[in-house]
Protein backbone atom coordinates (compact mmCIF):
# COMPACT_ATOMS: atom_id res chain seq x y z
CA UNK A 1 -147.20 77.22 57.79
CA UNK A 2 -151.27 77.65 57.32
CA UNK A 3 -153.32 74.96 57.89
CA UNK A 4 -156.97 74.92 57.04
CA UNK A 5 -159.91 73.76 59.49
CA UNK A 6 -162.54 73.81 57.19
CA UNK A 7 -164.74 70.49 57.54
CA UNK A 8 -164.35 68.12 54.46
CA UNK A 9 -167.49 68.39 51.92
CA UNK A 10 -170.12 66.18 52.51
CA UNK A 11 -169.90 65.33 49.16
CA UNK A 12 -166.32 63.96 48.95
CA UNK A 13 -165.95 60.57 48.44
CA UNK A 14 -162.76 59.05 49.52
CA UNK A 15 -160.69 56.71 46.94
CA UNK A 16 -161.94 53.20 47.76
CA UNK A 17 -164.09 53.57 51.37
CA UNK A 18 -166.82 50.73 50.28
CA UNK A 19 -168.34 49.65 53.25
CA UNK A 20 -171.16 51.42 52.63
CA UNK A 21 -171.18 53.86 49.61
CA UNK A 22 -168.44 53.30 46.60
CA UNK A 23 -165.30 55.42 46.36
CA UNK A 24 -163.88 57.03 43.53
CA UNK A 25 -161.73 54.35 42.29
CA UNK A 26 -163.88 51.40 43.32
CA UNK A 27 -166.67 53.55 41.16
CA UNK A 28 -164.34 53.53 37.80
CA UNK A 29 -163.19 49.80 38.46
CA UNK A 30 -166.81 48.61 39.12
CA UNK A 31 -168.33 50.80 35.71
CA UNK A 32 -165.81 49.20 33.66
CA UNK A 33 -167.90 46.34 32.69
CA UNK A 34 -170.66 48.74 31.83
CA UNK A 35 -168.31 50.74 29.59
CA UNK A 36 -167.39 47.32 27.80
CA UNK A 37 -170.72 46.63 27.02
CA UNK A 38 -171.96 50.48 26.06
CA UNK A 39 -169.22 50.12 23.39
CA UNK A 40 -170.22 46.75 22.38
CA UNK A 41 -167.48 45.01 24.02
CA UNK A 42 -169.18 42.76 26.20
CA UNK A 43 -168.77 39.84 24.58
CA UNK A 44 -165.01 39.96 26.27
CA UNK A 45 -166.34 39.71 29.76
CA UNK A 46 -167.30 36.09 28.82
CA UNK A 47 -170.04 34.52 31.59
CA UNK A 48 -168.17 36.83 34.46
CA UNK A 49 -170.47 39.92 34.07
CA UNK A 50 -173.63 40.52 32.92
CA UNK A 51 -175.52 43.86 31.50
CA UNK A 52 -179.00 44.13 33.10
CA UNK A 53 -181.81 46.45 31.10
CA UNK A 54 -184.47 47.13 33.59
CA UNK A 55 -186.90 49.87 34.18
CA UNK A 56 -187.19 52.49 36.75
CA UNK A 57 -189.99 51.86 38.61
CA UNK A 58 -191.32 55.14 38.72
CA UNK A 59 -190.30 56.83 35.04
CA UNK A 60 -190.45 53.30 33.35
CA UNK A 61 -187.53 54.18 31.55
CA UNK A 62 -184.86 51.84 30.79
CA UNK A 63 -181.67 51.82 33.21
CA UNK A 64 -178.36 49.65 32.53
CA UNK A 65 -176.29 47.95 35.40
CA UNK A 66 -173.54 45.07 35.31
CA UNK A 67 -173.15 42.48 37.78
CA UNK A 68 -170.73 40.08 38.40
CA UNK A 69 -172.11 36.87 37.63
CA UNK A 70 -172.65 34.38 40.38
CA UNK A 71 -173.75 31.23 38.52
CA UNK A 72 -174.44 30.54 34.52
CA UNK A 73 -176.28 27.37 33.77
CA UNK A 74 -175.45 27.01 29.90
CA UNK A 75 -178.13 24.44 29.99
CA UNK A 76 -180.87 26.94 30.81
CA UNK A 77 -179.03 30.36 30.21
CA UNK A 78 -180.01 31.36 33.65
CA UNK A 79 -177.63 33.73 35.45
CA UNK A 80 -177.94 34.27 39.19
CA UNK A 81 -176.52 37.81 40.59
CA UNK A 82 -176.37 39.49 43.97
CA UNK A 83 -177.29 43.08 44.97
CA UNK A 84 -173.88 43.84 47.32
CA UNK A 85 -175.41 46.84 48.34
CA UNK A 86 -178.46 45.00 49.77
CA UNK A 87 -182.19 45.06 48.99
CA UNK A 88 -182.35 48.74 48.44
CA UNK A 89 -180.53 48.61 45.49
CA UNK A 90 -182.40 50.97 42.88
CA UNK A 91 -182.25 48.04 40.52
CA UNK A 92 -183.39 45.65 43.13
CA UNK A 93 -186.73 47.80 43.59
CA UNK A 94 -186.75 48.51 39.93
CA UNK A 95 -187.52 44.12 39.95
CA UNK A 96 -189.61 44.52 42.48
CA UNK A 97 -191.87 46.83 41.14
CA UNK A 98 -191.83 45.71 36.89
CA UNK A 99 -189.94 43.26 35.08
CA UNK A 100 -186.58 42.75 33.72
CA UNK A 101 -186.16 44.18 29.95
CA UNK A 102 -183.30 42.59 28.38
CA UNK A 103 -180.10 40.46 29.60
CA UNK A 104 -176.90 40.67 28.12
CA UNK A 105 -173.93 38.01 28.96
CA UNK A 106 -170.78 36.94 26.56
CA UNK A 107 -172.42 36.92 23.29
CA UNK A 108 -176.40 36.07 24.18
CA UNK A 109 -179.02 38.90 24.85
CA UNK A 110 -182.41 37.75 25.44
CA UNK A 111 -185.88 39.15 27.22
CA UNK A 112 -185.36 37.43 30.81
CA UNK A 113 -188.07 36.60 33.33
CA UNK A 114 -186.32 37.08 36.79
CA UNK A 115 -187.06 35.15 40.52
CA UNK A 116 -185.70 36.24 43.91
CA UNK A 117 -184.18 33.28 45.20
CA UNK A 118 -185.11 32.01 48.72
CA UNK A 119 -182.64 31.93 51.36
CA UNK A 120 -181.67 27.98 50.93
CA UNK A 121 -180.94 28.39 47.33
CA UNK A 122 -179.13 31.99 47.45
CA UNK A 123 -176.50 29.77 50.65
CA UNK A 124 -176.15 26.77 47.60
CA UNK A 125 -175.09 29.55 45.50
CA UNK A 126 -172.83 31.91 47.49
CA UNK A 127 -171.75 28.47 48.80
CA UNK A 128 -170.65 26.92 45.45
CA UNK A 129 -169.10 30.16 43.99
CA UNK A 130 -167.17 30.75 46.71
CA UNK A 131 -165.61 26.71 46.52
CA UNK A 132 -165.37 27.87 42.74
CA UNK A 133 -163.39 31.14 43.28
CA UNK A 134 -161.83 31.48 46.55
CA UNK A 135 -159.31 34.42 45.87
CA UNK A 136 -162.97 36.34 44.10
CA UNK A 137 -164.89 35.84 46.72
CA UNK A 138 -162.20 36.94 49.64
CA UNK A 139 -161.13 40.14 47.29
CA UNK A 140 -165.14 41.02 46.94
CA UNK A 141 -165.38 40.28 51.00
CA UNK A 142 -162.40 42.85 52.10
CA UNK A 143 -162.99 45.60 49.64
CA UNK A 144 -166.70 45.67 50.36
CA UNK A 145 -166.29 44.99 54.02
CA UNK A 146 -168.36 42.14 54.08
CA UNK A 147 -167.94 39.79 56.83
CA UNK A 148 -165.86 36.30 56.48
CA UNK A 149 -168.40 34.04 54.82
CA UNK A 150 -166.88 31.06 54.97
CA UNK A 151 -169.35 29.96 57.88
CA UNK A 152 -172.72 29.04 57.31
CA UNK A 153 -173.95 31.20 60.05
CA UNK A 154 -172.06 34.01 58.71
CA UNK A 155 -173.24 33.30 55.18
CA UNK A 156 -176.90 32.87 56.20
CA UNK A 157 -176.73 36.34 57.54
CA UNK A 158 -175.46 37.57 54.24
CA UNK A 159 -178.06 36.17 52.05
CA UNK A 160 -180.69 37.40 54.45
CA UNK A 161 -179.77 40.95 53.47
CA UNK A 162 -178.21 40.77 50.03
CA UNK A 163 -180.98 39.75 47.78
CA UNK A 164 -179.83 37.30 44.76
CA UNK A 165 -182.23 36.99 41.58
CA UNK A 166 -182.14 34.36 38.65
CA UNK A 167 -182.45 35.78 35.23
CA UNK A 168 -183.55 33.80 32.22
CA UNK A 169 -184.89 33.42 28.87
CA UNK A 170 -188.45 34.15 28.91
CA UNK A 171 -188.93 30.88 26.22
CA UNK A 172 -186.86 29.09 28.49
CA UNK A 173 -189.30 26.93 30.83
């Protein structure tokens, strides 16, 4: 029997290992959204996920990304999302550096003007969606490896490092 000793590639990336770059299944599970809306399926997703158009901050050319969708106010059309991979997040520095181009969610697209939320009203919001959707917001903690955030310290901590914005119509005042 020949076994090998030759070091794993660098570049393998194991089937879900998410704590802190996606795996190959996690990958095809967390595009899926974006395939729905490339084909023109979005619609579908409802107010879950949302399709984000922004531009690269260097190129200026236009990059897609979905989200899952952390609050909808129908009243405003403003959607509130989380970067779970933190504040360097291409699309995160992408906001930073020029604004949003176009928001897609259920069966609205619109221009958006975009806000980083301070820390108070990104706890409200983790806060409220996780009371909302308990079994979501334990599933996102363990395959991400986030830590338990049912305690405010806990949560605080979060927010402090995963930056959430607020999209909206740009007519919308």
């Amino acid at each position: 029997m020949k076994t090998s000793t030759a070091a794993p590639s660098q570049h393998a990336r194991p089937l879900l290992g998410l704590r802190r770059r996606p795996g190959r299944l996690a990958l095809a599970v967390f595009r899926l959204p974006l395939v729905l809306y490339r084909r023109g399926w979005g619609r579908l997703l409802g107010h879950t996920f949302m399709l984000l158009v922004h531009a690269g901050r260097k190129t200026g050319q236009p990059h897609l990304m979905t989200a899952m969708v952390m609050r909808y106010d129908p009243t405003t059309r403003e959607v509130v999302i989380l970067s779970g991979w933190g504040p360097d997040s291409d699309w995160v520095r992408n906001l930073r550096a020029r604004p949003a181009l176009r928001v897609e969610i259920g069966r609205e697209s619109y221009p958006p003007q975009h806000r980083f939320l301070t820390e108070d009203e990104s706890v409200a919001v983790a806060s409220d969606f996780l009371r909302r959707h308990p079994y979501r917001g334990l599933l996102a903690c363990r395959i991400l490896g986030w830590p338990n955030l049912r305690a405010e310290a806990a949560l605080r901590d979060f927010v402090r490092t995963h930056p959430f914005v607020a999209l909206r119509p740009v007519d919308a005042a």
